[in-house]
Each structure stands twice: as C-alpha cells, then as structure tokens.
PDB file of N, CA and C in Angstrom:
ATOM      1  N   UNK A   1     150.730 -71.996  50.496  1.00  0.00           N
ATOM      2  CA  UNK A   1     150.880 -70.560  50.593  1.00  0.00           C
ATOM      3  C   UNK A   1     149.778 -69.848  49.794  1.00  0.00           C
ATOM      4  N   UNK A   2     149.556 -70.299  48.897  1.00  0.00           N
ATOM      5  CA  UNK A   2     148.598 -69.974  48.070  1.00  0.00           C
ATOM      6  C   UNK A   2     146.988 -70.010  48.772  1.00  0.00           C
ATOM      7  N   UNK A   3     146.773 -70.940  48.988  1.00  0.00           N
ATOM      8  CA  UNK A   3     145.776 -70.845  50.087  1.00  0.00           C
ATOM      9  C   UNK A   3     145.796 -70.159  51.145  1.00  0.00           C
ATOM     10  N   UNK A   4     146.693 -69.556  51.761  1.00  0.00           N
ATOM     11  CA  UNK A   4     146.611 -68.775  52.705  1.00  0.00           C
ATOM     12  C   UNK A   4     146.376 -67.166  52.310  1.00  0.00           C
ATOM     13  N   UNK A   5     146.834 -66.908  50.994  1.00  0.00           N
ATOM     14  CA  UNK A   5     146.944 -65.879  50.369  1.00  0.00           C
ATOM     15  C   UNK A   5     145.364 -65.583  50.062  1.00  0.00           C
ATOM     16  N   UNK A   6     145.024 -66.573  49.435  1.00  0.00           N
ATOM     17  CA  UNK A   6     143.151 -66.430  49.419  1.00  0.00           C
ATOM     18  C   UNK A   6     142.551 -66.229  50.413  1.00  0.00           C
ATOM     19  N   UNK A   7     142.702 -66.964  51.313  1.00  0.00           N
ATOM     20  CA  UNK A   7     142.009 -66.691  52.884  1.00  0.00           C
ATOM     21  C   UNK A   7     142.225 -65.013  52.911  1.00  0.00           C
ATOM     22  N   UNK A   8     143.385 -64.799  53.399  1.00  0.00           N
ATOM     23  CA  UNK A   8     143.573 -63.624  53.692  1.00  0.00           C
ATOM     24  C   UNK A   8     143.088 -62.563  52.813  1.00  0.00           C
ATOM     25  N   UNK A   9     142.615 -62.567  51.193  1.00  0.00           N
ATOM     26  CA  UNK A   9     142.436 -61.498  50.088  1.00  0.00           C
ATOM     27  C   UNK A   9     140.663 -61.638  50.761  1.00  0.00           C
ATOM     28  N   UNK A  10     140.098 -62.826  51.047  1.00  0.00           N
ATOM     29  CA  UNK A  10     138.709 -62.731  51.478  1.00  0.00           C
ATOM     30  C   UNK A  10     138.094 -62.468  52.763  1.00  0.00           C
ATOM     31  N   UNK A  11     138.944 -62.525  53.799  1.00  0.00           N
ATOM     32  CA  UNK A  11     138.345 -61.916  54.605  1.00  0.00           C
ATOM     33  C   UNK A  11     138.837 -60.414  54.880  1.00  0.00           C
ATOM     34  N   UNK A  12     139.631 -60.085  53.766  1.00  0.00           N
ATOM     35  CA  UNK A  12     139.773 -58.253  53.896  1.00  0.00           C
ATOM     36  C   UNK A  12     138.871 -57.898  52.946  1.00  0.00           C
ATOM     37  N   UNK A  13     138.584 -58.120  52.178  1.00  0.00           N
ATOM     38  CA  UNK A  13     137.470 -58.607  51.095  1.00  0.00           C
ATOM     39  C   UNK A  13     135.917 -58.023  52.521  1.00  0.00           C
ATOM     40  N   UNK A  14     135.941 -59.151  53.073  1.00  0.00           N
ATOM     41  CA  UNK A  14     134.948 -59.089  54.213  1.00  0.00           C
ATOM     42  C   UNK A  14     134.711 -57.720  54.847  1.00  0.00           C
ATOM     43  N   UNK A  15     136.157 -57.581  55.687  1.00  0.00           N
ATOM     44  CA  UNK A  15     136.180 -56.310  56.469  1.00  0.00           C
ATOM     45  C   UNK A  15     135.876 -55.078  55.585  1.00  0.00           C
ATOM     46  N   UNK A  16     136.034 -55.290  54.723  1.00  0.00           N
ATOM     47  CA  UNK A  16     136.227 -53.715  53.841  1.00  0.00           C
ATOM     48  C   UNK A  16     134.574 -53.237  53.406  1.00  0.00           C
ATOM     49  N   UNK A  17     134.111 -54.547  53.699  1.00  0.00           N
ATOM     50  CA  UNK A  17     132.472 -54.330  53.228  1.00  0.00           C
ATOM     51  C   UNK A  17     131.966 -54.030  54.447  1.00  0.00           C
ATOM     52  N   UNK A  18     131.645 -54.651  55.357  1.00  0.00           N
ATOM     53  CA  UNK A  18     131.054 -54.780  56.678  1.00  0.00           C
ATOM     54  C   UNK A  18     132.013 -52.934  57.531  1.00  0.00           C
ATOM     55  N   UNK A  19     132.916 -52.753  57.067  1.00  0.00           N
ATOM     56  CA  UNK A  19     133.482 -51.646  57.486  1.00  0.00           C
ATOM     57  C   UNK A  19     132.667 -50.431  57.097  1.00  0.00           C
ATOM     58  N   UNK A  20     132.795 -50.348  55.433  1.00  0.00           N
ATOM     59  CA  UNK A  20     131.876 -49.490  54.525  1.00  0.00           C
ATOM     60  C   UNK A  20     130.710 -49.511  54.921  1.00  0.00           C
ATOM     61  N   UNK A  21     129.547 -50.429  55.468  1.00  0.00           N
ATOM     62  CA  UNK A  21     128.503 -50.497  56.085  1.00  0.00           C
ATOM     63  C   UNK A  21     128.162 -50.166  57.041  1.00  0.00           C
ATOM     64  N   UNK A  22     128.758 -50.179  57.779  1.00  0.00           N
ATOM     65  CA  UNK A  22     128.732 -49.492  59.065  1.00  0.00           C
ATOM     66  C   UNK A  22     129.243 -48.000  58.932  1.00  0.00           C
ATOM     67  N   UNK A  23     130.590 -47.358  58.333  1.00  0.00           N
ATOM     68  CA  UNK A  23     130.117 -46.429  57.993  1.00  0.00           C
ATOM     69  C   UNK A  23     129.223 -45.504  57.361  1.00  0.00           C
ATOM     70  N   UNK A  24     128.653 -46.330  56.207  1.00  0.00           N
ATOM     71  CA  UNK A  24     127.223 -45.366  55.793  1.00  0.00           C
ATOM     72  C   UNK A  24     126.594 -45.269  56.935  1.00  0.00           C
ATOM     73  N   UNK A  25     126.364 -46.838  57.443  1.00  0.00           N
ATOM     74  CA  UNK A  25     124.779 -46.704  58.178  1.00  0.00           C
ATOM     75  C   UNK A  25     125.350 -44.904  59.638  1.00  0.00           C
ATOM     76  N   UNK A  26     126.549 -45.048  59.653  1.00  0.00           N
ATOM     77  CA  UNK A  26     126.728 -43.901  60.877  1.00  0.00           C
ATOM     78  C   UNK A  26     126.950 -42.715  59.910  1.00  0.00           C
ATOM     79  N   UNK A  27     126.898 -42.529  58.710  1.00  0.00           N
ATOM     80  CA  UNK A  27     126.369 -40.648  57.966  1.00  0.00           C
ATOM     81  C   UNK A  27     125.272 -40.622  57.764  1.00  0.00           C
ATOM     82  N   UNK A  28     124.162 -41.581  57.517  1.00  0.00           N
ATOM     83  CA  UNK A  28     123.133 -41.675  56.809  1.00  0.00           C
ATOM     84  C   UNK A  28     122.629 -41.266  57.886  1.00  0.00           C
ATOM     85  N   UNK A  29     122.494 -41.658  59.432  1.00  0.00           N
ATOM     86  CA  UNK A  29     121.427 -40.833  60.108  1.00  0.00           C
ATOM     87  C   UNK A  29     122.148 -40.167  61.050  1.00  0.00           C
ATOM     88  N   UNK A  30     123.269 -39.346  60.691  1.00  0.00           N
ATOM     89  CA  UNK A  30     124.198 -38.403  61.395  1.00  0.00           C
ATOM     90  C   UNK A  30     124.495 -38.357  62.336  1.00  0.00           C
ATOM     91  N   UNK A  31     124.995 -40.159  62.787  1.00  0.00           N
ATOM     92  CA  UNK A  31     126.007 -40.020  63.977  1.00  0.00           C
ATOM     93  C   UNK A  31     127.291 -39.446  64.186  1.00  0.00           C
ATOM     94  N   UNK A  32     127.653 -39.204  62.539  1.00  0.00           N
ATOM     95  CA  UNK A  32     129.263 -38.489  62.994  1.00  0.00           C
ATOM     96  C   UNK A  32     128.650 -37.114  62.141  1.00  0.00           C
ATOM     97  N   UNK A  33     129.740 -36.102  62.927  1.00  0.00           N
ATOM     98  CA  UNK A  33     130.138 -34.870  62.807  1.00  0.00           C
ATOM     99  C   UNK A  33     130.215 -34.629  61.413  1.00  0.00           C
ATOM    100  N   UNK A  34     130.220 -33.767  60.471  1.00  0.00           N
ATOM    101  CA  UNK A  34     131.137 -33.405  59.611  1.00  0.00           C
ATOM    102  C   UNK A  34     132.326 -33.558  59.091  1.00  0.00           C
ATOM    103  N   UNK A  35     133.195 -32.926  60.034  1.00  0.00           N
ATOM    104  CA  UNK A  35     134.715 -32.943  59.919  1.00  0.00           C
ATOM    105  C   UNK A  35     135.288 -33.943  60.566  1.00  0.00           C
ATOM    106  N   UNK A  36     134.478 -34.990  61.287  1.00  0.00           N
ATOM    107  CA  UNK A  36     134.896 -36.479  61.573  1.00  0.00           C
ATOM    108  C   UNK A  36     134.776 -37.365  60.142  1.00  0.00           C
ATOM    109  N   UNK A  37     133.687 -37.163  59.520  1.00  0.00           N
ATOM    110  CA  UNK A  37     133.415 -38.032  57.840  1.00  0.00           C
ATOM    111  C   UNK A  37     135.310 -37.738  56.994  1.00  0.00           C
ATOM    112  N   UNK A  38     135.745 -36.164  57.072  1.00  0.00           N
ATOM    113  CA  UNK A  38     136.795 -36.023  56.598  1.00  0.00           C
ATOM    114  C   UNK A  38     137.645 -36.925  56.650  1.00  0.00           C
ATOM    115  N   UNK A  39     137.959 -36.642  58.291  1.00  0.00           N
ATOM    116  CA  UNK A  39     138.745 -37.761  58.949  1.00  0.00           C
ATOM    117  C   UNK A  39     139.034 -39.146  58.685  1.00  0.00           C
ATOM    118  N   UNK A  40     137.413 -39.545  58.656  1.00  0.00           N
ATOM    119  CA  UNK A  40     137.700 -40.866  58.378  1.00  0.00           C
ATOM    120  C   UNK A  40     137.434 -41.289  56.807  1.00  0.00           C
ATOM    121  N   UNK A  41     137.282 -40.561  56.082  1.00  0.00           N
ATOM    122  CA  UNK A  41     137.426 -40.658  54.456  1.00  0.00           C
ATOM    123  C   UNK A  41     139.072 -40.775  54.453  1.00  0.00           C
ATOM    124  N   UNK A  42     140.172 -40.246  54.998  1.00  0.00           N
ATOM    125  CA  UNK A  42     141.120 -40.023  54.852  1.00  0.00           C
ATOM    126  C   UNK A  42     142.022 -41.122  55.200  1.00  0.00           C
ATOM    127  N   UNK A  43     141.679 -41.660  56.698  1.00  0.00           N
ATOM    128  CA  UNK A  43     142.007 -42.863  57.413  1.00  0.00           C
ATOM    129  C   UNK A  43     141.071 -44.194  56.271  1.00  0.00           C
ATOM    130  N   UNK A  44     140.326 -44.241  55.923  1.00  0.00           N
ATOM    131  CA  UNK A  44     139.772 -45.121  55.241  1.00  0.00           C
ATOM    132  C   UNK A  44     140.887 -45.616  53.919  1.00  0.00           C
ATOM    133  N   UNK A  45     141.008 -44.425  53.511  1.00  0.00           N
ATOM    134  CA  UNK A  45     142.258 -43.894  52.008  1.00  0.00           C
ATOM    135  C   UNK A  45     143.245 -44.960  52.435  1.00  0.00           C
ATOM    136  N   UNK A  46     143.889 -44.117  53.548  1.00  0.00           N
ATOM    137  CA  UNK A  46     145.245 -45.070  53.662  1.00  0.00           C
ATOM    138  C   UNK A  46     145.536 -46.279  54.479  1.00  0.00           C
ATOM    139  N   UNK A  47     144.118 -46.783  55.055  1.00  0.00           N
ATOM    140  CA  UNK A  47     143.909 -48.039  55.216  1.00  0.00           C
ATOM    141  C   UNK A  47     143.826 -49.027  53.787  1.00  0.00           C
ATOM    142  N   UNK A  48     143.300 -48.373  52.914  1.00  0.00           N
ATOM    143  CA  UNK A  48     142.853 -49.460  51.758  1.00  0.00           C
ATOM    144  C   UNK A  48     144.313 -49.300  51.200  1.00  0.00           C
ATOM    145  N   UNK A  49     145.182 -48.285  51.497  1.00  0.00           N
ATOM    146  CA  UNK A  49     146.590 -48.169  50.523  1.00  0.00           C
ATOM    147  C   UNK A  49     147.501 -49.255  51.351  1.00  0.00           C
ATOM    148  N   UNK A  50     147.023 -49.262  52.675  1.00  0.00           N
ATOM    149  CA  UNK A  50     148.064 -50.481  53.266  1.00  0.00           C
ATOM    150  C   UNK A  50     147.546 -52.079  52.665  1.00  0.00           C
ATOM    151  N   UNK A  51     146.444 -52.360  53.145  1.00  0.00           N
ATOM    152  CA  UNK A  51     145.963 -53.305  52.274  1.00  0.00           C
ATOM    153  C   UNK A  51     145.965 -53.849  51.194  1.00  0.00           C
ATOM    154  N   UNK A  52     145.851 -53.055  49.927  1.00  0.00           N
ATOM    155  CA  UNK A  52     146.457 -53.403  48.890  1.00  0.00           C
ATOM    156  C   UNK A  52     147.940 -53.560  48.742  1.00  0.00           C
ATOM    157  N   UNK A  53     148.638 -52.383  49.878  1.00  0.00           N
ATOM    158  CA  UNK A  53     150.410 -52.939  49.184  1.00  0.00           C
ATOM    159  C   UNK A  53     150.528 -54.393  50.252  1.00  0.00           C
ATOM    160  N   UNK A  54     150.154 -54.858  51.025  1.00  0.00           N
ATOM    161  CA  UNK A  54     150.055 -55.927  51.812  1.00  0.00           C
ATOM    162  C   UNK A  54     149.892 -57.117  50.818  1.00  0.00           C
ATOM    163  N   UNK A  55     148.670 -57.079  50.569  1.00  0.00           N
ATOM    164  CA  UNK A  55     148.495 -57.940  49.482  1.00  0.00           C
ATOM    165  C   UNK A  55     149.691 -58.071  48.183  1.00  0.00           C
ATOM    166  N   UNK A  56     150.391 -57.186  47.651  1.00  0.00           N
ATOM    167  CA  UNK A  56     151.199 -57.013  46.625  1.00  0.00           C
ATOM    168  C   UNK A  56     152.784 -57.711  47.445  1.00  0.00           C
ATOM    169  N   UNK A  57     152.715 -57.559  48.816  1.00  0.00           N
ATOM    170  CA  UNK A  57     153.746 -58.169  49.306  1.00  0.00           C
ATOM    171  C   UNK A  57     153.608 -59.405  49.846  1.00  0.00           C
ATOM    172  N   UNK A  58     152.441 -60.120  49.852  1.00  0.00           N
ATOM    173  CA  UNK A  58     152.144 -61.280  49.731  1.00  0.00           C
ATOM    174  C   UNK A  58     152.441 -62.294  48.665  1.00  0.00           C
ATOM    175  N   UNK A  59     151.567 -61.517  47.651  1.00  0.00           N
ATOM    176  CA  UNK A  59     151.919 -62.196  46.245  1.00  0.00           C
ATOM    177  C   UNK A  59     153.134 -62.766  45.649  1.00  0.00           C
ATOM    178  N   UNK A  60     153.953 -61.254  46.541  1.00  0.00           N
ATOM    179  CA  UNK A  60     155.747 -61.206  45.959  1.00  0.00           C
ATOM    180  C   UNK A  60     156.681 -62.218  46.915  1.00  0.00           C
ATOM    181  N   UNK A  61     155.847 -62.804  47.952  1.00  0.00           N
ATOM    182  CA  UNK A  61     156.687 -63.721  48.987  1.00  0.00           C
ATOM    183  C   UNK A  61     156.154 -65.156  48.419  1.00  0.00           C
ATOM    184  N   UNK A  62     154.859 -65.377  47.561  1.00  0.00           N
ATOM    185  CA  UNK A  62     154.862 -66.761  47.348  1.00  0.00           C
ATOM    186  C   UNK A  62     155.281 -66.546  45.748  1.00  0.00           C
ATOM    187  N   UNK A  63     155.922 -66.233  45.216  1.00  0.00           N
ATOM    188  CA  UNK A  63     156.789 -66.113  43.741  1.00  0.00           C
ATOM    189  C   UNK A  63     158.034 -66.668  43.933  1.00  0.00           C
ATOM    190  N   UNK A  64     158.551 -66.959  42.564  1.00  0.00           N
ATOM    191  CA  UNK A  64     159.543 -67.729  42.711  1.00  0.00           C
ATOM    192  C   UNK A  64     160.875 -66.794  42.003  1.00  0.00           C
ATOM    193  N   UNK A  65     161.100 -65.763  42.645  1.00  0.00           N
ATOM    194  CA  UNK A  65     162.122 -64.845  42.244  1.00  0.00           C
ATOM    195  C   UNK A  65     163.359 -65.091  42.451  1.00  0.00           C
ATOM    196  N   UNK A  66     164.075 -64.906  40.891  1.00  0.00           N
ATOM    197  CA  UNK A  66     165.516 -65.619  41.299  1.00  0.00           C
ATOM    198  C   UNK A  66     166.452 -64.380  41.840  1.00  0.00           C
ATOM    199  N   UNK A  67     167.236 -65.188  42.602  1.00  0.00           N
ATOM    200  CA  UNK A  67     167.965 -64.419  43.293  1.00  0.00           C
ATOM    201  C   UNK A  67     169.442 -63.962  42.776  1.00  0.00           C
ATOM    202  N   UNK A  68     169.787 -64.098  41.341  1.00  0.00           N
ATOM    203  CA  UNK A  68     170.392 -63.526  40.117  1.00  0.00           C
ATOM    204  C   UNK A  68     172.382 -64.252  41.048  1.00  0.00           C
ATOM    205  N   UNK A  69     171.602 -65.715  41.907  1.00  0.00           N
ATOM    206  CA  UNK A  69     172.941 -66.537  42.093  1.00  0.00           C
ATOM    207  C   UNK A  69     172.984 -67.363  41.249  1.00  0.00           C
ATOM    208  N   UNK A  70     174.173 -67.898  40.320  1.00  0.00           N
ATOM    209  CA  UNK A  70     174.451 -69.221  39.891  1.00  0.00           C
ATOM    210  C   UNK A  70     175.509 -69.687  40.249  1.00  0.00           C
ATOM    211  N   UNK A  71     175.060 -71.413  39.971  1.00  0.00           N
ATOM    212  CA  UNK A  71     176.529 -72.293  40.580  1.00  0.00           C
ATOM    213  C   UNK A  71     177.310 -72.340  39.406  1.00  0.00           C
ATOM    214  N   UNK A  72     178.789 -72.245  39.796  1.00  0.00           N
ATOM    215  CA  UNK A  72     179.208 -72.339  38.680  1.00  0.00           C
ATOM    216  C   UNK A  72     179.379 -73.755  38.265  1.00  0.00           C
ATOM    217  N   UNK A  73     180.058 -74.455  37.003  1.00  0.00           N
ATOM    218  CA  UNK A  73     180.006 -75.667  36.232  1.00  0.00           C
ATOM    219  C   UNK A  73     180.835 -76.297  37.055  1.00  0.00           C
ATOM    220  N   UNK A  74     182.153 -76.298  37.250  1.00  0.00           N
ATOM    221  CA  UNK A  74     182.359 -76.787  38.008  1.00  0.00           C
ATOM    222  C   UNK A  74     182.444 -77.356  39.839  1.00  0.00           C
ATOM    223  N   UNK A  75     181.194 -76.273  40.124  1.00  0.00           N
ATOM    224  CA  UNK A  75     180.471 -77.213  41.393  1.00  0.00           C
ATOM    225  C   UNK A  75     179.828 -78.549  41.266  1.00  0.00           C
ATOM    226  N   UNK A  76     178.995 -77.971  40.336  1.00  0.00           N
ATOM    227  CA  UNK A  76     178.074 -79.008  39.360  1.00  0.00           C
ATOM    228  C   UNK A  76     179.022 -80.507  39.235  1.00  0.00           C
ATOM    229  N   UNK A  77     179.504 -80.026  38.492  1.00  0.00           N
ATOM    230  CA  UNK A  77     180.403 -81.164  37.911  1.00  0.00           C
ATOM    231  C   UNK A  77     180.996 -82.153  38.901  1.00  0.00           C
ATOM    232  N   UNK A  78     181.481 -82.017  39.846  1.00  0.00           N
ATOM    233  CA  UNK A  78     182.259 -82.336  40.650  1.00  0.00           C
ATOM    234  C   UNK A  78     181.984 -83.676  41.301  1.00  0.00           C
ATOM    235  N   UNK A  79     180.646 -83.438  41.554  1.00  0.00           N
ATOM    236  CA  UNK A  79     179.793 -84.618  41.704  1.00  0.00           C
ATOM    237  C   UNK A  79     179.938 -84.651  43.272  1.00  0.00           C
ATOM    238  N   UNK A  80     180.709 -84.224  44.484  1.00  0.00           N
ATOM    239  CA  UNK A  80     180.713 -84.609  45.581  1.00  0.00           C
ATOM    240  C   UNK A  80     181.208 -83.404  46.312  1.00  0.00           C
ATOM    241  N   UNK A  81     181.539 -83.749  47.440  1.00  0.00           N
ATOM    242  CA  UNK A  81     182.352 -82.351  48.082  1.00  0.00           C
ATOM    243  C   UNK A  81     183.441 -82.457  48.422  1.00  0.00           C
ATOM    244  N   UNK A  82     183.898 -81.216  48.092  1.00  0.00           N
ATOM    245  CA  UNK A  82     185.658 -81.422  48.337  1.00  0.00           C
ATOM    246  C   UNK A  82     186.195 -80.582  49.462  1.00  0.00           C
ATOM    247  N   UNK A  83     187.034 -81.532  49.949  1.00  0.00           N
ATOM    248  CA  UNK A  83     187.707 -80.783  51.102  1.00  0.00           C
ATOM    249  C   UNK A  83     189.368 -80.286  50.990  1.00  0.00           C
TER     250      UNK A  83
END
C-alpha cells in the first residue's frame, strides 16, 4: 500500500508541473484571455485542494487506526468456541 501511495504522490507530483507549464507557456505569449487566467487560477486552487485532501485520505486508509473495539477477557480466555 505504501508503494502505491508513492506512485500516486509522484505522478501528481508530475501532473502538477507539466500542468503549471503549460499554463505559463499559454499567459506568457497570450493565448488566454484575461478573465480566463482568473478562471483558471481559481480551478487550479481547488484542484490542488482536492489533491492534497486525496492524498491525506490515502495516508489515513494505509494507517493502522483502532477502531476503539475490544474483546473482552473472557473471549480470550475461552480458548475455543462456544455454542
């Protein structure tokens, strides 16, 4: 799981660069509009806000969080199952 978790932190890692790049390279010689840059400053925002909580819900699925059950002693004890 852990390995998959890396994979996945590096190739968003990837996209987020190659994304950013391509957007400069389209303000720098004014393929977009003005009030399209807004736009997508904004959509950019809450793309990176999904991404990061993605990642944070990744992290939280390969953890080992207890689930605040215990057996009691005498399950334990018992040694077998009873019918």
């Amino acid at each position: 799981m852990a390995a998959a978790i890396i994979i996945y932190v590096i190739l968003l890692i990837i996209f987020l660069i190659i994304s950013s790049l391509v957007f400069r390279q389209a303000t720098k010689f004014g393929y977009l509009a003005p009030r399209f840059k807004i736009v997508a400053a904004i959509f950019g925002i809450l793309s990176f806000t999904i991404i990061v909580f993605s990642i944070y819900l990744l992290m939280q699925l390969g953890g080992t969080g207890g689930s605040g059950y215990t057996i009691p002693d005498s399950v334990e004890s018992s040694g077998g199952l009873n019918f």
